[in-house]
N, C-alpha and C. Protein backbone atom coordinates (compact mmCIF):
# COMPACT_ATOMS: atom_id res chain seq x y z
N UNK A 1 0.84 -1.15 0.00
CA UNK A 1 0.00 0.00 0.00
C UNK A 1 0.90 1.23 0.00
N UNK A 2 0.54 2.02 -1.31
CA UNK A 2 1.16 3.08 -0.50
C UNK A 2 0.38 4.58 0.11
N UNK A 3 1.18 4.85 0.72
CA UNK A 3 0.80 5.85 2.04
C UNK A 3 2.15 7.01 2.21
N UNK A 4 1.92 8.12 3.22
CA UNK A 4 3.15 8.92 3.46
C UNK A 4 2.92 8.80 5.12
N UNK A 5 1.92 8.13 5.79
CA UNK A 5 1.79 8.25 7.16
C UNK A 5 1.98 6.65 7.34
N UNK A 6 1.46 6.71 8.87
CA UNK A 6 1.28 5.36 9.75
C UNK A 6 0.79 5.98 11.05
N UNK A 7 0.07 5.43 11.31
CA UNK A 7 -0.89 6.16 12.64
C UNK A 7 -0.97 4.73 13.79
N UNK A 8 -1.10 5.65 14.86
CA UNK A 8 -0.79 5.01 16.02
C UNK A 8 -1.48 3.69 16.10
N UNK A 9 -3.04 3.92 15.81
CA UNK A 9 -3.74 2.83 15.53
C UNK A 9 -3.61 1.88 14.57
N UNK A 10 -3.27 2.53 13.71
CA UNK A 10 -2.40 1.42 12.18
C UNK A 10 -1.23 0.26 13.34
N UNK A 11 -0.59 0.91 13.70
CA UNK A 11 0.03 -0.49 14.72
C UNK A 11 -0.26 -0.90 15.62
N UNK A 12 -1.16 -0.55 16.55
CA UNK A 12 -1.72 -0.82 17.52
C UNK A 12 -2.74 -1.84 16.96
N UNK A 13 -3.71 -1.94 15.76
CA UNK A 13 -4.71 -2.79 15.07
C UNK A 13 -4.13 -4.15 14.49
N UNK A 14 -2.51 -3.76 14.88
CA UNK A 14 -2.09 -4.85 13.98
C UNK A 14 -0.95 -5.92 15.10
N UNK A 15 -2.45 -7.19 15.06
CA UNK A 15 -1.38 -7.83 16.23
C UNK A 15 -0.65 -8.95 16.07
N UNK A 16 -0.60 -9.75 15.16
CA UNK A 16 0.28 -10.52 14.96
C UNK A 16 0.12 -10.16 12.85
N UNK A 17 1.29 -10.44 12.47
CA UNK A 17 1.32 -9.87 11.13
C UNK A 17 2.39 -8.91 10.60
N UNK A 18 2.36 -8.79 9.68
CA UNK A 18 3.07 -7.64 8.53
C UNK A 18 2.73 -6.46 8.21
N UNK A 19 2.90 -5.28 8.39
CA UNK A 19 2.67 -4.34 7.31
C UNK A 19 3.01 -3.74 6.65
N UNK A 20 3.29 -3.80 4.93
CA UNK A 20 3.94 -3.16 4.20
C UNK A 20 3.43 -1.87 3.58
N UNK A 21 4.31 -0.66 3.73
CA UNK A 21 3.93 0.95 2.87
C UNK A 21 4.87 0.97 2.01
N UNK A 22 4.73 1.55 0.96
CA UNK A 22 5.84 2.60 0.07
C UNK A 22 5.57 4.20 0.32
N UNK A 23 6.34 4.88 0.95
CA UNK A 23 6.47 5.84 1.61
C UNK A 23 7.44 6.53 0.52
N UNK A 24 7.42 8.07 0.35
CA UNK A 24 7.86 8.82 -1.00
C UNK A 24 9.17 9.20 -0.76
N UNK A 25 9.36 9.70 0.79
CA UNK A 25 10.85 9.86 1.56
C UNK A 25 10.92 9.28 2.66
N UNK A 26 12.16 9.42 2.41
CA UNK A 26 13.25 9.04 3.88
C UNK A 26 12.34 9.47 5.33
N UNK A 27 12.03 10.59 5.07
CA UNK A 27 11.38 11.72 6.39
C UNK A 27 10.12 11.08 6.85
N UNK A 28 9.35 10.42 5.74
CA UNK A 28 8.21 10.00 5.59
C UNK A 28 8.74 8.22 6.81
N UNK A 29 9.03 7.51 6.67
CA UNK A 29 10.04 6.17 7.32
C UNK A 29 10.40 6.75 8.71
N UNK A 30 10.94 7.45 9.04
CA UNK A 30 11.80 8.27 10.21
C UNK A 30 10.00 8.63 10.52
N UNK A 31 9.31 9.18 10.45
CA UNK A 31 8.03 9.37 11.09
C UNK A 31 7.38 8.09 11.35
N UNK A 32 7.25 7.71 10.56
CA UNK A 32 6.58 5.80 10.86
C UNK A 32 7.27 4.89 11.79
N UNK A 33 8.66 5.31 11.81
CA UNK A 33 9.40 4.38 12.97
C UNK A 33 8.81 5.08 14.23
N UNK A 34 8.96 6.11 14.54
CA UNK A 34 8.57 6.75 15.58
C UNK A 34 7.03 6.88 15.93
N UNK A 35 6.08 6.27 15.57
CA UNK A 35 5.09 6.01 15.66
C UNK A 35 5.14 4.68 16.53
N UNK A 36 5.85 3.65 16.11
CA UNK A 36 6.16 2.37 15.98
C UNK A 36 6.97 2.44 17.61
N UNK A 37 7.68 3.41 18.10
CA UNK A 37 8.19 3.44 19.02
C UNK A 37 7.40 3.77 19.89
N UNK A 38 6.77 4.64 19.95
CA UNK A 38 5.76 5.31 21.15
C UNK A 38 4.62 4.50 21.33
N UNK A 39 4.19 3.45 19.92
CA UNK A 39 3.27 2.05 20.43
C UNK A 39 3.81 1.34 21.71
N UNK A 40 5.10 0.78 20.87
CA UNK A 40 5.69 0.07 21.61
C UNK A 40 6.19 0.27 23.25
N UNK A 41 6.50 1.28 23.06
CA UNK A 41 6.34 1.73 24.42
C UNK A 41 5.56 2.17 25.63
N UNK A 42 4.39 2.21 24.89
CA UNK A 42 2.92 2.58 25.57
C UNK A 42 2.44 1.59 26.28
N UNK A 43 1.67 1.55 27.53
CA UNK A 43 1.65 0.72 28.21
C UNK A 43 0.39 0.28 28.08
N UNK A 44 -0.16 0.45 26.78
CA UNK A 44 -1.49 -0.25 26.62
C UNK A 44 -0.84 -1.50 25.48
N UNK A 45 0.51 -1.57 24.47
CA UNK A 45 1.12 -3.01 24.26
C UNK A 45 1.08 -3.67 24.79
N UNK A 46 0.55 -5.34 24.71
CA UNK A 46 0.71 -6.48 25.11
C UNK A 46 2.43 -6.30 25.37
N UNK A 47 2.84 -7.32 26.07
CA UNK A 47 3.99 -7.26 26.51
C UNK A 47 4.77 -8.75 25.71
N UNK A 48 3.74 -9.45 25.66
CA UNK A 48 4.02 -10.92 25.09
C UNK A 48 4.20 -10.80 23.60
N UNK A 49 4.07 -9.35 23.26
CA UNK A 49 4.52 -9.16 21.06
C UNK A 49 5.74 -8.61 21.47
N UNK A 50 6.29 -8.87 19.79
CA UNK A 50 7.14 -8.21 19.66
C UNK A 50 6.68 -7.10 17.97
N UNK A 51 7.78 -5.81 18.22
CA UNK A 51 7.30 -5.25 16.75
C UNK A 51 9.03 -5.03 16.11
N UNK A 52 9.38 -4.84 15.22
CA UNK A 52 10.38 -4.61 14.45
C UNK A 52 9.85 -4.08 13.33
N UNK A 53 10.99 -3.17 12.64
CA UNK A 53 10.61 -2.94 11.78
C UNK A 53 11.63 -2.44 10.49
N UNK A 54 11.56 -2.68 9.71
CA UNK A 54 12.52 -2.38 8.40
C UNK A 54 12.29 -1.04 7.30
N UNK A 55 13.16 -0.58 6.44
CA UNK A 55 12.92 0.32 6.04
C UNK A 55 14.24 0.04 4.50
N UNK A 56 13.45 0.07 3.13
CA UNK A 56 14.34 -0.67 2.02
C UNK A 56 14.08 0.78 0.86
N UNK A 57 15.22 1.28 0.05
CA UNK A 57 14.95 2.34 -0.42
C UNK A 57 14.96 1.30 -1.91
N UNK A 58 13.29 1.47 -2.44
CA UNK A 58 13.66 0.94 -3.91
C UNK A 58 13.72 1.90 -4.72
N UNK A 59 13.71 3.45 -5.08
CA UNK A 59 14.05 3.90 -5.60
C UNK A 59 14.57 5.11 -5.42
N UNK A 60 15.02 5.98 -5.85
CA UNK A 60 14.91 7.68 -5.77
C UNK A 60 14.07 8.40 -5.06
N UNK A 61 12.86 8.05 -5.30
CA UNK A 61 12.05 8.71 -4.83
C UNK A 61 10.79 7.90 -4.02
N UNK A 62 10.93 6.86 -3.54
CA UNK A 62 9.81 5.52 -3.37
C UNK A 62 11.03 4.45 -2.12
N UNK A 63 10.47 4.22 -0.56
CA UNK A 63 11.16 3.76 0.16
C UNK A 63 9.80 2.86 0.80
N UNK A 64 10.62 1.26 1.03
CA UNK A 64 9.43 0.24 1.77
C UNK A 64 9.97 0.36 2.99
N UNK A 65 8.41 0.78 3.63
CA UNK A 65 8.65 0.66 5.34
C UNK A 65 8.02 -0.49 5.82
N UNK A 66 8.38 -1.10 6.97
CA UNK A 66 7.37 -2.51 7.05
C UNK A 66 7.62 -2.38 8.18
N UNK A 67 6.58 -2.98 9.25
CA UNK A 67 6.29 -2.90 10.63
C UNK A 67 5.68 -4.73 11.08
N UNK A 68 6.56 -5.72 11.90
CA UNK A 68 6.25 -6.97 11.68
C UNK A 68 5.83 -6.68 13.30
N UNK A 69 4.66 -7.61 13.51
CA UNK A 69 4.42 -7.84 15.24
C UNK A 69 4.43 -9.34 15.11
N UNK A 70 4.89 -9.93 15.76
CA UNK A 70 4.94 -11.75 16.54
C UNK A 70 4.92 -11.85 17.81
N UNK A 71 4.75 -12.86 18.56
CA UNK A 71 4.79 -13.43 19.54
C UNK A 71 6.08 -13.36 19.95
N UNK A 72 6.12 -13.30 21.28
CA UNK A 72 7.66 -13.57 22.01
C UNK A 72 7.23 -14.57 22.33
N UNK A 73 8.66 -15.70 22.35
CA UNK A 73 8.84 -17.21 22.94
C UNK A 73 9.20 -17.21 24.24
C-alpha cells in the first residue's frame, strides 16, 4: 500500500502480522518508525509481542517501510 503516514492505531490494530507501505521519503520512514516506538512503548502493548521494523529504499524517490508484530517465545 502506498501511504506517506502510519498512525498510532495502524500499529496498535495490527497484532500478529506484517505491514507493508511505500512511503515517498526518507522523512516520511523516520516518522513511521517513531510512531512504531511510542506504540511500543505505551503501556497499553501487550507485553508478550514483539514489533520490528525495516525500512528498504527501492528507488529515488519511493522507500518500503514494514512494521512486523509476533509473539515472544
Amino acid at each position: 500500500m502506498k501511504a506517506t503516514t502510519l498512525s498510532v492505531e495502524d500499529v496498535k490494530n495490527l497484532l500478529v502480522g506484517r505491514l507493508v507501505l511505500q512511503m515517498p521519503d526518507y522523512n516520511s520512514t523516520v516518522a513511521a518508525r517513531n510512531q512504531v516506538h511510542y506504540v511500543r512503548k505505551g503501556k497499553d502493548f501487550p507485553r508478550d509481542k514483539e514489533i520490528s521494523t525495516s525500512t528498504k529504499q527501492i528507488s529515488d524517490d519511493l522507500y518500503e517501510f514494514s512494521v512486523s508484530v509476533e509473539n515472544k517465545n
